[in-house]
Protein backbone atom coordinates (compact mmCIF):
# COMPACT_ATOMS: atom_id res chain seq x y z
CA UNK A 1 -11.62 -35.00 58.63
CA UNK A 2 -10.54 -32.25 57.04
CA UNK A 3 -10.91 -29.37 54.00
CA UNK A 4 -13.47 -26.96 53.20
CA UNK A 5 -17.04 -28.04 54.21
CA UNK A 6 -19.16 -29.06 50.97
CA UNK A 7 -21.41 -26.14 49.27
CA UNK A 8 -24.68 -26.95 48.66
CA UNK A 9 -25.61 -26.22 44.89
CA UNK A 10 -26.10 -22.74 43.20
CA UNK A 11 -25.74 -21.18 46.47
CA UNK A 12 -25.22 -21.59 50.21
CA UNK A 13 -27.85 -22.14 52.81
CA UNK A 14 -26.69 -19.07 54.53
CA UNK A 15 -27.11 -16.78 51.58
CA UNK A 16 -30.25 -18.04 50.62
CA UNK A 17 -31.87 -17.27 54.37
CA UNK A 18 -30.01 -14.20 54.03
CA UNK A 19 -31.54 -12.79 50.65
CA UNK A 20 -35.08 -14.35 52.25
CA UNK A 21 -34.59 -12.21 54.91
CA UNK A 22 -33.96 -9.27 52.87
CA UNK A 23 -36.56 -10.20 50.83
CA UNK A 24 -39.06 -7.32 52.13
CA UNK A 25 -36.33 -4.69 51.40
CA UNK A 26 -36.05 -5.98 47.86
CA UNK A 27 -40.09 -6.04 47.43
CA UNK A 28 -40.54 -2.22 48.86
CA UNK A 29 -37.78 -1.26 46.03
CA UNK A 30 -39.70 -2.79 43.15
CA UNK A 31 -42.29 -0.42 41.29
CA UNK A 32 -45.86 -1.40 42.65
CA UNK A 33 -48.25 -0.65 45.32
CA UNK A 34 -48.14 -2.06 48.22
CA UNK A 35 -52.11 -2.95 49.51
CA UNK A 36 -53.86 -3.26 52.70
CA UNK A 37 -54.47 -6.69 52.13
CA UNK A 38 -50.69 -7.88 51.57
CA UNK A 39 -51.16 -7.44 47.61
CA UNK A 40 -48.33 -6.62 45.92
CA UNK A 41 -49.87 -5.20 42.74
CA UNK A 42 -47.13 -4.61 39.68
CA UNK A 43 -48.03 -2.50 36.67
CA UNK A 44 -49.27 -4.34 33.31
CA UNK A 45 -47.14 -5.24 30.59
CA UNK A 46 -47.50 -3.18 27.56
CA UNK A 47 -47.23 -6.41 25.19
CA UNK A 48 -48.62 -10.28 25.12
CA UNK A 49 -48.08 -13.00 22.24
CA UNK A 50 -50.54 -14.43 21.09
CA UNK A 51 -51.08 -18.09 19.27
CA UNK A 52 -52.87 -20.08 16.63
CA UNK A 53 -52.14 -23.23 17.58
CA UNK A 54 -54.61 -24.46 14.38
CA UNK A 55 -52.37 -22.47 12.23
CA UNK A 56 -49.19 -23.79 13.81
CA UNK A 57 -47.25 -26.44 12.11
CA UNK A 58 -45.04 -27.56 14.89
CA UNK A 59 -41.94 -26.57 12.77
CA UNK A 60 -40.01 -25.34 15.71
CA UNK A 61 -38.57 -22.44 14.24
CA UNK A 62 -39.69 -19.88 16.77
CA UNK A 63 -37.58 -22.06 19.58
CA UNK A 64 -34.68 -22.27 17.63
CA UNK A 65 -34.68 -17.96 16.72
CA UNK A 66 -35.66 -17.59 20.54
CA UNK A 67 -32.28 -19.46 21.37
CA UNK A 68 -30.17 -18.19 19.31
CA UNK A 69 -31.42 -14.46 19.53
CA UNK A 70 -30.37 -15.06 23.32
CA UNK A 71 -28.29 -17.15 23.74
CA UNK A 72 -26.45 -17.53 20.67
CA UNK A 73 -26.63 -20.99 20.48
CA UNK A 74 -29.22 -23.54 18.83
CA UNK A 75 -30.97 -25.40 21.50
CA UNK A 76 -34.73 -26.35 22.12
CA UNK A 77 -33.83 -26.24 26.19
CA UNK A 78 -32.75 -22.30 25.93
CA UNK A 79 -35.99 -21.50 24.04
CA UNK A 80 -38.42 -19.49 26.14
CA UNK A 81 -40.90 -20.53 24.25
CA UNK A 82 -41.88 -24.31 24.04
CA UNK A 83 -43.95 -26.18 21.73
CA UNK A 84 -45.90 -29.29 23.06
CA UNK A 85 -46.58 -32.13 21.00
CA UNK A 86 -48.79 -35.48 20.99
CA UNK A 87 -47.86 -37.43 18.49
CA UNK A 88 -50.72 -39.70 19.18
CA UNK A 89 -53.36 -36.46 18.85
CA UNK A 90 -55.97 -35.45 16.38
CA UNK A 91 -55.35 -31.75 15.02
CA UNK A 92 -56.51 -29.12 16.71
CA UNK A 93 -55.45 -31.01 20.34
CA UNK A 94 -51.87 -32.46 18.89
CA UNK A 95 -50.05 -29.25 19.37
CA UNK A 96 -49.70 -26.50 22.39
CA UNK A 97 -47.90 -23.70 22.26
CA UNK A 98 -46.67 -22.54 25.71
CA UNK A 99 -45.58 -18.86 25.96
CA UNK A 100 -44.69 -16.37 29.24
CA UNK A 101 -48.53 -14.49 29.57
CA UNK A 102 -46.83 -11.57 30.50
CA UNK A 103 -49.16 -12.19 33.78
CA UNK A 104 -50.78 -9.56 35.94
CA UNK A 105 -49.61 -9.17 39.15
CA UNK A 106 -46.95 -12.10 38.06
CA UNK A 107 -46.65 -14.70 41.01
CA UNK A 108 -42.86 -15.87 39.52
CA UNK A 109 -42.00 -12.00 40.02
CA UNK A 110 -43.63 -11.40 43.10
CA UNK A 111 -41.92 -14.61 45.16
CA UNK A 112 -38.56 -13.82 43.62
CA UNK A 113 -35.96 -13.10 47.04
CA UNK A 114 -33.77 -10.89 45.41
CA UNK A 115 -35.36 -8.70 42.23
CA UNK A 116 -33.95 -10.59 39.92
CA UNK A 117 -37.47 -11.45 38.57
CA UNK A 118 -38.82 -8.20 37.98
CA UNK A 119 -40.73 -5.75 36.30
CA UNK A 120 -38.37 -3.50 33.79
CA UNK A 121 -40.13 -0.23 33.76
CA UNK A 122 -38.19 1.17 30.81
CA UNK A 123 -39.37 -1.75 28.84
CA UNK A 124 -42.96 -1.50 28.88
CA UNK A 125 -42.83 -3.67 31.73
CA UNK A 126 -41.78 -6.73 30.45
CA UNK A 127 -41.41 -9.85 33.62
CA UNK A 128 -37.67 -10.74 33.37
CA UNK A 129 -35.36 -12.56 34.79
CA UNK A 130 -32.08 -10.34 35.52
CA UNK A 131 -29.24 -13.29 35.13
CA UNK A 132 -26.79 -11.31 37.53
CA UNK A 133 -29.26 -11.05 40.43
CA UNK A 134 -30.55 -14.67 39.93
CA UNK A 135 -29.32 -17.08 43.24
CA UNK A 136 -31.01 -20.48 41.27
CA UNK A 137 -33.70 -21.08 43.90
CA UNK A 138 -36.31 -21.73 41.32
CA UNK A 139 -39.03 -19.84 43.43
CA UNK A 140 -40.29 -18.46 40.46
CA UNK A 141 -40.24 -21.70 38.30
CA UNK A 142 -42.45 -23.61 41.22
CA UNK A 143 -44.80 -19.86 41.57
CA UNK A 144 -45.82 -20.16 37.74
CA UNK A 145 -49.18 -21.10 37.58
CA UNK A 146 -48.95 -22.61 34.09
CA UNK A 147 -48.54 -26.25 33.36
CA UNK A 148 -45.51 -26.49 31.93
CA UNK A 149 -44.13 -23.93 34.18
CA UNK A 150 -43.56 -20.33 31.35
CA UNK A 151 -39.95 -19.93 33.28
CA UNK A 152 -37.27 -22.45 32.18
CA UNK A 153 -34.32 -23.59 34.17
CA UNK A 154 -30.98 -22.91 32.11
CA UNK A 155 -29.42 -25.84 33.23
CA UNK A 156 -25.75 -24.44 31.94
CA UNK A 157 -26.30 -21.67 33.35
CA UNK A 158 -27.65 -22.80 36.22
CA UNK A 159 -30.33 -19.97 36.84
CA UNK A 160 -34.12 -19.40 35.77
CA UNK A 161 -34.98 -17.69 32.24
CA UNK A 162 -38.23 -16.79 30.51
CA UNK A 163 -39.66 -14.78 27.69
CA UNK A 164 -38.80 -11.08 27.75
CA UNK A 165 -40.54 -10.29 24.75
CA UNK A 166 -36.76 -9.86 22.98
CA UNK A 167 -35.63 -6.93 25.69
CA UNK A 168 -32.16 -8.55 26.09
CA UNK A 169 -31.31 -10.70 23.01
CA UNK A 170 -27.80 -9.28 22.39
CA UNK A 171 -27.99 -12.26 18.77
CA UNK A 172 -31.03 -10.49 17.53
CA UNK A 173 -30.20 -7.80 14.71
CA UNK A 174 -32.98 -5.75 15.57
CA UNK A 175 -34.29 -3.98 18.79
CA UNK A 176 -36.85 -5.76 20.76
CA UNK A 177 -39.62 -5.66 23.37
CA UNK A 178 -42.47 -3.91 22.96
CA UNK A 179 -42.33 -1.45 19.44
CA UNK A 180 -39.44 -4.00 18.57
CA UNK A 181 -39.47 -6.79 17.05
CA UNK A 182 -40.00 -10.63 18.41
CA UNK A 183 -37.90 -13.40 17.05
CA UNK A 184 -40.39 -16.35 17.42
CA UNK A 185 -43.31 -13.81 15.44
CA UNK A 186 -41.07 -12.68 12.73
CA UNK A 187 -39.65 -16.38 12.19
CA UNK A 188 -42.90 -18.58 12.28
CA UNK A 189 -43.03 -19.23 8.60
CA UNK A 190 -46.53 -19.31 9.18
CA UNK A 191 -47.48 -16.29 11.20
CA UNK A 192 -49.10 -18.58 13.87
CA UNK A 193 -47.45 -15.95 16.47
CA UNK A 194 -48.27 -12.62 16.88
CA UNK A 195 -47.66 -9.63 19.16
CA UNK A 196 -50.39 -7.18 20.69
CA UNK A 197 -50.40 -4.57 23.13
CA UNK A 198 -53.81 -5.46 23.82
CA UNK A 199 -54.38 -7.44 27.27
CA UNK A 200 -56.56 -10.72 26.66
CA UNK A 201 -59.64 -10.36 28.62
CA UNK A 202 -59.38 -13.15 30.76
CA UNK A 203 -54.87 -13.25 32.18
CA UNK A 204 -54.63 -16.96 33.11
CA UNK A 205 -57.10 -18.30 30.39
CA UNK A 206 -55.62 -20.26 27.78
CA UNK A 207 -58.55 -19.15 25.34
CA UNK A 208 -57.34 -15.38 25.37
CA UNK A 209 -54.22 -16.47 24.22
CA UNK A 210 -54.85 -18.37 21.42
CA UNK A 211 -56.39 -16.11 18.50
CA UNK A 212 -57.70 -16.66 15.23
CA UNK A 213 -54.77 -15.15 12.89
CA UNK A 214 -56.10 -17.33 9.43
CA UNK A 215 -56.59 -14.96 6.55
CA UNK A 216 -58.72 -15.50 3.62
CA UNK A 217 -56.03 -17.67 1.78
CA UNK A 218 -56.68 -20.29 4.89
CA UNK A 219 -59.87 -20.18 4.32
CA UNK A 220 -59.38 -21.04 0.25
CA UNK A 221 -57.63 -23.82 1.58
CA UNK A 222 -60.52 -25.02 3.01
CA UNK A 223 -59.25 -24.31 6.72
CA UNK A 224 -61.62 -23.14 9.29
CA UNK A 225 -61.25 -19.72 10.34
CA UNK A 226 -63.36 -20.07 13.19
C-alpha cells in the first residue's frame, strides 16, 4: 500500500514525545521557583471572580459576552465560564456557577509540555492558555482539579481555552484583566459576578468563591442575605 502514513489527531506522536522531552527546558523558562522538593511554585494571580450563585438567575448572559468578547461568535461551548443547571433542584442547589479559580500553583499550568499554559507576568498573572503554543494534548484539561474541568476544549479550534480574566478578548470594547474590565461581571444583569484582587482564603474551596453580593434592596425583597 501506498501514500502518506495517517497523522494521528492535533499532532503527531513524534512531536508530542518531542515537546515532553523538552518539557523541563520549557518549565526552567517559566517565572517561578524551582523547590527542593520538585515544587514548581508560580506567583499568585492579582485577580479572582467571585459568585452568588443565590443571586444568580441562570440567564446565561455572562457565557454569551464571554464568547463573543473572544471569540466573536455566540456560543455556550466557547464560554469560559459555564453555568450548571438542575432542572429538577430546589434553589439554592439548582444552579452552579463554574469559573477558572485563578489557582495557586495551577496544576493545568504546571503539566502543560510546551508553555502554552502559563503564567502572563505583565498581566497580573493571569493562567492562560497561549493558542499558538497549544499542541491539543489536553494535559491541562485532565490536571484541573475542578469537576467540570475550569479549561474547555475548543472543539473548532481544536486546542484548550479557559478564563483569562478578559487579557486577550480582541471583541471586548474595553481593556481587560486585572484594573480592566470583565465581560461576564459587567453583563450579569444581576451583579451575581464580581471581581476582587483579594485571594479567597481557602484556593480549591468552593465556599471562598461564592460570596454574598445581595444589597439591601435583596433583602426588601425578602431574600436572605446570609
Amino acid at each position: 500500500m501506498t501514500g502518506k502514513p495517517a497523522r494521528t489527531e492535533g499532532t503527531t506522536r513524534r512531536r508530542f514525545l518531542a515537546t515532553v522531552a523538552a518539557s523541563g527546558c520549557a518549565m526552567l523558562a517559566r517565572p517561578g521557583v524551582l523547590l527542593a522538593d520538585g515544587r514548581f511554585v508560580i506567583p499568585d494571580a492579582e485577580g479572582f471572580l467571585v459568585v452568588d450563585t443565590k443571586k444568580c438567575q441562570g440567564c446565561g448572559s455572562c457565557m454569551m459576552a464571554c464568547s463573543l468578547a473572544h471569540s466573536g461568535a455566540a456560543s455556550y461551548t466557547k464560554s469560559r465560564i459555564q453555568i450548571v443547571q438542575d432542572s429538577f433542584g430546589d434553589w439554592p442547589d439548582d444552579l452552579f456557577i463554574a469559573q477558572c479559580r485563578q489557582c495557586r500553583n495551577a496544576p493545568c499550568v504546571e503539566v502543560c509540555p510546551t508553555g502554552a499554559n502559563h503564567v502572563d507576568t505583565e498581566h497580573g498573572n493571569v493562567r492562560r492558555v497561549d493558542p499558538e503554543l497549544c499542541i491539543g494534548c489536553r494535559m491541562c484539561i485532565q490536571a484541573c482539579p475542578f469537576t467540570p474541568a475550569r479549561l474547555q476544549w475548543d472543539q473548532g479550534q481544536r486546542k484548550s481555552q479557559k478564563c483569562d480574566l478578559c487579557v486577550d478578548t480582541p471583541y471586548l470594547d474595553a481593556k481587560g484583566g486585572p484594573g480592566g474590565v470583565q465581560a461576564c461581571v459587567r453583563v450579569c444583569p444581576v451583579r451575581a459576578i464580581s471581581f476582587t484582587r483579594e485571594m479567597p482564603s481557602q484556593d480549591l474551596a468552593d465556599s471562598s468563591y461564592q460570596v454574598n453580593l445581595r444589597d439591601w434592596v435583596w433583602k426588601r425583597l425578602g431574600m436572605t442575605t446570609k
